[in-house]
C-alpha atoms as a PDB file:
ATOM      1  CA  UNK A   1     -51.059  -7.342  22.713  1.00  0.00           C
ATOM      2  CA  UNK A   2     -52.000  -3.902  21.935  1.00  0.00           C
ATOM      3  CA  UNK A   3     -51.282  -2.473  18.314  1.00  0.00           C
ATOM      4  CA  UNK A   4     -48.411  -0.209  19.921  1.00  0.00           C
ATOM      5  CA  UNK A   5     -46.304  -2.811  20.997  1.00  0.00           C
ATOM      6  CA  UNK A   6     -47.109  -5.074  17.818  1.00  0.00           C
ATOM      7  CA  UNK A   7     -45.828  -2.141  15.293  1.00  0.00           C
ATOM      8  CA  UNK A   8     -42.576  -1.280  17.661  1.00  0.00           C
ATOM      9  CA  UNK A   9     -41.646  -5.037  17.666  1.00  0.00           C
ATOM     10  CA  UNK A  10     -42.428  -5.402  13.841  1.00  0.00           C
ATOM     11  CA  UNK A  11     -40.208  -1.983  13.171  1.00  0.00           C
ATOM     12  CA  UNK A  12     -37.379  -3.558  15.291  1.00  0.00           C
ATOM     13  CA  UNK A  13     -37.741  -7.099  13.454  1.00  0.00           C
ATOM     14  CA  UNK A  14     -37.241  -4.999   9.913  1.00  0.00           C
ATOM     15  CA  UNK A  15     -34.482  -3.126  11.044  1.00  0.00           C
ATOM     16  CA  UNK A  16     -32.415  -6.072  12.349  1.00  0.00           C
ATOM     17  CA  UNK A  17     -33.002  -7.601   9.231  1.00  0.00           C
ATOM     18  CA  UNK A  18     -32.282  -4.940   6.650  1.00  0.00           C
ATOM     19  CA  UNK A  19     -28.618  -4.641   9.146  1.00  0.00           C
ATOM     20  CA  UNK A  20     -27.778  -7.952   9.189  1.00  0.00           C
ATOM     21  CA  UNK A  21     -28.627  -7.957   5.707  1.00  0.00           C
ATOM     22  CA  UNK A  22     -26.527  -4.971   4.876  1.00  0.00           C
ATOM     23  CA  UNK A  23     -23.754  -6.431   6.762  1.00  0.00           C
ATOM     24  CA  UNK A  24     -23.688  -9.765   4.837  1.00  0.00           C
ATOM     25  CA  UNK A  25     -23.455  -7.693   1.475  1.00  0.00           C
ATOM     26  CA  UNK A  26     -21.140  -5.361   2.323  1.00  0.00           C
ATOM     27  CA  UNK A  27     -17.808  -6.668   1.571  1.00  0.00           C
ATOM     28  CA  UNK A  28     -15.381  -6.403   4.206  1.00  0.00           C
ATOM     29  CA  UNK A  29     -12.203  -4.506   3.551  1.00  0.00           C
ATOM     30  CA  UNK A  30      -8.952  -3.627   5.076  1.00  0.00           C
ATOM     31  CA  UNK A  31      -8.364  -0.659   5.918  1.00  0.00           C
ATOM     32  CA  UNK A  32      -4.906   0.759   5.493  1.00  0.00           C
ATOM     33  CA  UNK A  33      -3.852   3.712   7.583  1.00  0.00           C
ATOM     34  CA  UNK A  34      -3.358   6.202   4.777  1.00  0.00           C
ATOM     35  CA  UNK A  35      -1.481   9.508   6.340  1.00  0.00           C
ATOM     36  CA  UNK A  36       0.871   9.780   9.265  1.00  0.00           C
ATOM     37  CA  UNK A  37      -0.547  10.401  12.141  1.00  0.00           C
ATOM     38  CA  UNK A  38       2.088  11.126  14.121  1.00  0.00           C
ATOM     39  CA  UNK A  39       3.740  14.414  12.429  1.00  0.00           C
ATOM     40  CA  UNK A  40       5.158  16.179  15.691  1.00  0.00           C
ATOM     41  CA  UNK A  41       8.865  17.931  16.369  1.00  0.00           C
ATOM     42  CA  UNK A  42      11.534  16.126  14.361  1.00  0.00           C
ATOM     43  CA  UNK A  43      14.827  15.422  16.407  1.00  0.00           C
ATOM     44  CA  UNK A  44      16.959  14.906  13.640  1.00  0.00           C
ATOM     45  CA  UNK A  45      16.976  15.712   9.700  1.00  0.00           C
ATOM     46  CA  UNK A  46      19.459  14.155   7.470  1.00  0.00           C
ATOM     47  CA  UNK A  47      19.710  15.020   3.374  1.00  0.00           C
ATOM     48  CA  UNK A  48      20.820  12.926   0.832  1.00  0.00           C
ATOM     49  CA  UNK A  49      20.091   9.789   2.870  1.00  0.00           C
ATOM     50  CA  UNK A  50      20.427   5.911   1.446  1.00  0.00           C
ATOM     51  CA  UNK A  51      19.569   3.561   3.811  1.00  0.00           C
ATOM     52  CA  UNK A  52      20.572  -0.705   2.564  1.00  0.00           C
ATOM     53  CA  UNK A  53      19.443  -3.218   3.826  1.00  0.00           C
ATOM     54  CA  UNK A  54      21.018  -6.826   4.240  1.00  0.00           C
ATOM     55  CA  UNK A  55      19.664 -10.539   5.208  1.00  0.00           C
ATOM     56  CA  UNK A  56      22.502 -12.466   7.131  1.00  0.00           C
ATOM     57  CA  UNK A  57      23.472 -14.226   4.492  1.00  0.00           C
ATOM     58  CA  UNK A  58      24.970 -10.173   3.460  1.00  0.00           C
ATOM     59  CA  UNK A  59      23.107 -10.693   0.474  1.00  0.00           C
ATOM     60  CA  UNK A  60      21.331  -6.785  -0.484  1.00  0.00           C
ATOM     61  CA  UNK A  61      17.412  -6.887   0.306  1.00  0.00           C
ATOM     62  CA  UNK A  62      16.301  -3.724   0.054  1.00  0.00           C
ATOM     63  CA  UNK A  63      17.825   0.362  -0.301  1.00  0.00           C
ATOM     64  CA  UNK A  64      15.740   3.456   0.692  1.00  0.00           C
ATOM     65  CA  UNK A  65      17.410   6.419  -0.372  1.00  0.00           C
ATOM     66  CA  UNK A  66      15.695  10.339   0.173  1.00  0.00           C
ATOM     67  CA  UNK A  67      16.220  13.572  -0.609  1.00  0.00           C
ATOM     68  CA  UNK A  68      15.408  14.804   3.327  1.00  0.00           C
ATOM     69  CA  UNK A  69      14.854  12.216   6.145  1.00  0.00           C
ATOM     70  CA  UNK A  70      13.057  13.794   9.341  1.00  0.00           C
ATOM     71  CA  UNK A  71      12.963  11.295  13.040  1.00  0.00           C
ATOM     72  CA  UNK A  72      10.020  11.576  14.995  1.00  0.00           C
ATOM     73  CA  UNK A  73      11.071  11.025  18.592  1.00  0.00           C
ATOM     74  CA  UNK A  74       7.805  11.091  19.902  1.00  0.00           C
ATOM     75  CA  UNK A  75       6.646   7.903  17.526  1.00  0.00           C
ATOM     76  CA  UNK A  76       9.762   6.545  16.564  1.00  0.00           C
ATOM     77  CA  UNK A  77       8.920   7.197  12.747  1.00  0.00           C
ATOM     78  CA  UNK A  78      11.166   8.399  10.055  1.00  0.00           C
ATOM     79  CA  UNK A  79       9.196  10.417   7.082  1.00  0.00           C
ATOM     80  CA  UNK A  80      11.094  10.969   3.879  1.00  0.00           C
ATOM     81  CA  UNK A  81      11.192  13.739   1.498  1.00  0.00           C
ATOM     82  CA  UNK A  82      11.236  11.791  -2.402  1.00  0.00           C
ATOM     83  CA  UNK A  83      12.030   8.469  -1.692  1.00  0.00           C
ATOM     84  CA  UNK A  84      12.876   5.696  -3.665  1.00  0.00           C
ATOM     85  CA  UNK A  85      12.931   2.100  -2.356  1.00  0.00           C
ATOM     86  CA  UNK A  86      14.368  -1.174  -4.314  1.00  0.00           C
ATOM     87  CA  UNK A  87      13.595  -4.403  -3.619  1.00  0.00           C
ATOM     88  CA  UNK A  88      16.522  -6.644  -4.632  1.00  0.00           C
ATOM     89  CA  UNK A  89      15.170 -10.159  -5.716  1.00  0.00           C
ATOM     90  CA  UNK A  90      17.700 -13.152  -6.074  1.00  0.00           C
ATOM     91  CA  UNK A  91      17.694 -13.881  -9.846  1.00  0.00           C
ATOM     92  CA  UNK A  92      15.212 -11.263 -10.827  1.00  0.00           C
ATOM     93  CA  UNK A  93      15.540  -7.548 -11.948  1.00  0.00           C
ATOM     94  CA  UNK A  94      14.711  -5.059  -8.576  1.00  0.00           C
ATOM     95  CA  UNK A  95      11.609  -3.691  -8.572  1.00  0.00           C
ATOM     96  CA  UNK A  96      11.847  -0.159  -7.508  1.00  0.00           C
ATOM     97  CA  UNK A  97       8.998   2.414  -5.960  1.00  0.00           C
ATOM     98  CA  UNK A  98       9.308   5.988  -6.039  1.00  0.00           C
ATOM     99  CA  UNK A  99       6.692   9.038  -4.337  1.00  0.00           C
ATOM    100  CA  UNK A 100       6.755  12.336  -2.821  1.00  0.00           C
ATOM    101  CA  UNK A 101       6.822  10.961   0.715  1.00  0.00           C
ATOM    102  CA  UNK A 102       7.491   7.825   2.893  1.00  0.00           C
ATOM    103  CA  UNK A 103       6.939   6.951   6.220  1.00  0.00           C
ATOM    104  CA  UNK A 104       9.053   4.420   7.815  1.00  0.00           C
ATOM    105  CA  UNK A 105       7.655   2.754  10.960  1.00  0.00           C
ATOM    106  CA  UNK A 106       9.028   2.172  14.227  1.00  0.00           C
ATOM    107  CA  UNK A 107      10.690  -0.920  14.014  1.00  0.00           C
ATOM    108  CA  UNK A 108      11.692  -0.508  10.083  1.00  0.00           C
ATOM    109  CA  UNK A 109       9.195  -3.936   9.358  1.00  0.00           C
ATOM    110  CA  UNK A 110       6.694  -1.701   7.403  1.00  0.00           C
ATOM    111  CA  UNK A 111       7.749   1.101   4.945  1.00  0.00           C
ATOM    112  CA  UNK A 112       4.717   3.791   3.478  1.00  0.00           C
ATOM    113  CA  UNK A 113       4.994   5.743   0.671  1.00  0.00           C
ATOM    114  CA  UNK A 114       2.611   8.158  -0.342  1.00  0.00           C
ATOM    115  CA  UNK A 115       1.340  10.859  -2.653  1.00  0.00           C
ATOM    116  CA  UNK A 116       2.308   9.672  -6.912  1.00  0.00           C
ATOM    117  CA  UNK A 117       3.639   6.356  -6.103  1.00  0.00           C
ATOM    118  CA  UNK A 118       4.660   4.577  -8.758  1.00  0.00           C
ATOM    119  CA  UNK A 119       6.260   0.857  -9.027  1.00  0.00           C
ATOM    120  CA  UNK A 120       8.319  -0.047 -11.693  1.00  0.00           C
ATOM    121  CA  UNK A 121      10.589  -3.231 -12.893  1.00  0.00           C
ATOM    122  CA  UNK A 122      14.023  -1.312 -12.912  1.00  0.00           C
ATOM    123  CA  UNK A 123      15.067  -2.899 -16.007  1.00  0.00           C
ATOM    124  CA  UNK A 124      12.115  -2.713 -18.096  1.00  0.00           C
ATOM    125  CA  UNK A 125      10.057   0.752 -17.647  1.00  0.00           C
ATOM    126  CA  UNK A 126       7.095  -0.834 -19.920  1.00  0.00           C
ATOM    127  CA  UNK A 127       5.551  -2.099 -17.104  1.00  0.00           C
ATOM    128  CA  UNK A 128       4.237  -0.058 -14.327  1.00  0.00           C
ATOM    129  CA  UNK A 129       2.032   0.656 -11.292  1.00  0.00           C
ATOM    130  CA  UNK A 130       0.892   4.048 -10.163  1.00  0.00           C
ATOM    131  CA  UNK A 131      -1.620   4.647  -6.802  1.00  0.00           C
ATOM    132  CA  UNK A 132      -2.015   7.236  -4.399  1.00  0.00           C
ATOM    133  CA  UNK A 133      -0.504   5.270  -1.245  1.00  0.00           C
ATOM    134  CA  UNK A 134       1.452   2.116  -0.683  1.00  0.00           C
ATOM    135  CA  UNK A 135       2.567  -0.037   2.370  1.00  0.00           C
ATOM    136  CA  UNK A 136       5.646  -2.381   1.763  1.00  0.00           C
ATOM    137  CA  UNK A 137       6.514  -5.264   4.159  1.00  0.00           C
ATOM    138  CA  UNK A 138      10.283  -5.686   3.140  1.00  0.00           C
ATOM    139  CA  UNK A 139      10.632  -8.350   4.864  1.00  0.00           C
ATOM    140  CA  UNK A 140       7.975 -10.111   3.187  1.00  0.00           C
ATOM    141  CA  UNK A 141       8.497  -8.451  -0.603  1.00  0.00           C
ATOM    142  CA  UNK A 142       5.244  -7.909  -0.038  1.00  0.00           C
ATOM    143  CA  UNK A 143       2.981  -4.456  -1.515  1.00  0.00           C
ATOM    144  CA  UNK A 144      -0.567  -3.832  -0.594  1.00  0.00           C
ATOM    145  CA  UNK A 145      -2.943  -0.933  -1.155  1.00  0.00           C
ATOM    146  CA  UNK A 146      -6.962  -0.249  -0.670  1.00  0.00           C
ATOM    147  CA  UNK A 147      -6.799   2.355  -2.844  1.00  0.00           C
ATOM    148  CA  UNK A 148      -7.194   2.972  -6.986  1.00  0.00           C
ATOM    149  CA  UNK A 149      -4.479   0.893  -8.714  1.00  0.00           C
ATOM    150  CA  UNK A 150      -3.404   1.679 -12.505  1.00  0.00           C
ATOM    151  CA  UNK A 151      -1.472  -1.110 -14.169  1.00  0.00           C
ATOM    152  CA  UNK A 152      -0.063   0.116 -17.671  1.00  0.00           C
ATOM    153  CA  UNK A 153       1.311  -2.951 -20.451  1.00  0.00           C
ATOM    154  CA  UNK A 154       2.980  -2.320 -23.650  1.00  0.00           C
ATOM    155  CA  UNK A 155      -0.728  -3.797 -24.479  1.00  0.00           C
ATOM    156  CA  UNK A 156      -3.042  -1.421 -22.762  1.00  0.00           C
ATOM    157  CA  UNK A 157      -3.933  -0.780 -19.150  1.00  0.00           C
ATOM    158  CA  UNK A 158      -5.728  -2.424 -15.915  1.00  0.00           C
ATOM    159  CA  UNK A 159      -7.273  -0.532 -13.286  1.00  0.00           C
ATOM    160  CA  UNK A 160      -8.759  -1.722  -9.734  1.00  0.00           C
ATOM    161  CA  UNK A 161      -9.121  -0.943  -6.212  1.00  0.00           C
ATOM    162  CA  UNK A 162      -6.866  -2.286  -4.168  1.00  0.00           C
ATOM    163  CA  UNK A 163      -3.563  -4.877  -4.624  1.00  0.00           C
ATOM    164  CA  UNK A 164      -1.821  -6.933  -3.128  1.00  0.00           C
ATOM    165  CA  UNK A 165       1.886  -8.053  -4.739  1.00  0.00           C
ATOM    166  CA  UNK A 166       3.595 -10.712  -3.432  1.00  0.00           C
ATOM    167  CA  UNK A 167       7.093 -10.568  -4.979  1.00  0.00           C
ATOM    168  CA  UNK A 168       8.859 -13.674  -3.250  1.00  0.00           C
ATOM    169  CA  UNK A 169       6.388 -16.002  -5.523  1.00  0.00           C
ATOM    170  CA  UNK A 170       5.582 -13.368  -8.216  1.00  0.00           C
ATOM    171  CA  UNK A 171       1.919 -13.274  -7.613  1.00  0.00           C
ATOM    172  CA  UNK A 172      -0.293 -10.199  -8.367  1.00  0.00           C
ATOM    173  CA  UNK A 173      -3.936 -10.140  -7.107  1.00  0.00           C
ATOM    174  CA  UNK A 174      -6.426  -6.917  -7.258  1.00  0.00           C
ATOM    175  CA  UNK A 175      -9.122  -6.816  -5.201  1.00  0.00           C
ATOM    176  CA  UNK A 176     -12.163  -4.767  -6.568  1.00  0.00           C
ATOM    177  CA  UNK A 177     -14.024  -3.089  -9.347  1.00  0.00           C
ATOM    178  CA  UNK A 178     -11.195  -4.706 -11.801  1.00  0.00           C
ATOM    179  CA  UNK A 179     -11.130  -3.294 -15.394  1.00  0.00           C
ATOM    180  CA  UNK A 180      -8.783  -3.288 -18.122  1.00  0.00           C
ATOM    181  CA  UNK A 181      -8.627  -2.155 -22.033  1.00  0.00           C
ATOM    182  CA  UNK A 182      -6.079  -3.871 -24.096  1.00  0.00           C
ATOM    183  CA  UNK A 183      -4.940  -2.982 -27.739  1.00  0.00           C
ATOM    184  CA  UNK A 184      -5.468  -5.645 -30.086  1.00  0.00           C
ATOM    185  CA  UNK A 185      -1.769  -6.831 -32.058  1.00  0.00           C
END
């Protein structure tokens, strides 16, 4: 073998290594579709729109309500101007979600809300989440983000990136880069 073909196969061997390499430490992440991207010619526009929600039992699930709602024929979503969705849970207090905007997907199964969202129990204030963007599952009572996360306590803060909130069992997991500072009592 000539000294050409020895150094292209031993440049080819290091490169497939330092990729699979790279690929093995890289953590693999979700991504979550952050922005509409289906803005386009609105067929109808509705203000002061609240939108319930009921399971068959006619027991309340969920309420959307919005300052300006805008249908977009041409993807079948429905963007709202300041919305604010609750989350009725059986025996619990709502948890309610506020922003600047939400998107509400064909189908109504998955609701986006984006730009200063911030989730709060609606009885107790203390306890809070703020991120840049947010998909809900109803359905599911389930949150998720990839982005920044800020959790504030009476007791001090935690921030990470990325969450996931299941609140059928009341379970709270975040993802990455998890940090928190707590006062002491």
């Amino acid at each position: 073998m000539n000294s050409k073909r020895i150094k292209l196969l031993l440049s080819l061997s290091a490169s497939i290594l330092i990729l699979l390499a790279w690929g093995f430490m890289e953590p693999e992440r979700i991504v979550l579709f952050t922005e509409p991207g289906n803005i386009g010619e609105a067929d109808t526009y509705i203000t002061g729109v609240q939108i319930q929600q009921f399971d068959p039992a006619g027991q309340l699930t969920h309420a959307i309500q919005g300052e300006r709602i805008r249908h977009l024929p041409s993807s079948d979503h429905t963007l709202i101007d300041e919305p604010v969705m609750t989350l009725y849970r059986q025996g619990k207090p709502p948890i309610r979600a506020e922003a600047r905007l939400g998107d509400l997907e064909s189908g109504h199964d998955t609701f986006w809300l984006r730009d200063q969202v911030v989730i709060y129990n609606q009885i107790d204030h203390n306890y809070r989440l703020e991120t840049p963007y947010l998909k809900i599952t109803p359905s599911q009572k389930r949150i998720e983000t990839d982005a920044e996360v800020t959790l504030y306590q009476p007791i001090g803060k935690t921030q990470a990136i990325g969450m996931t909130a299941n609140f059928a069992d009341d379970r709270l997991q975040l993802h990455n880069a998890v940090r928190g500072r707590y006062d002491s009592n």
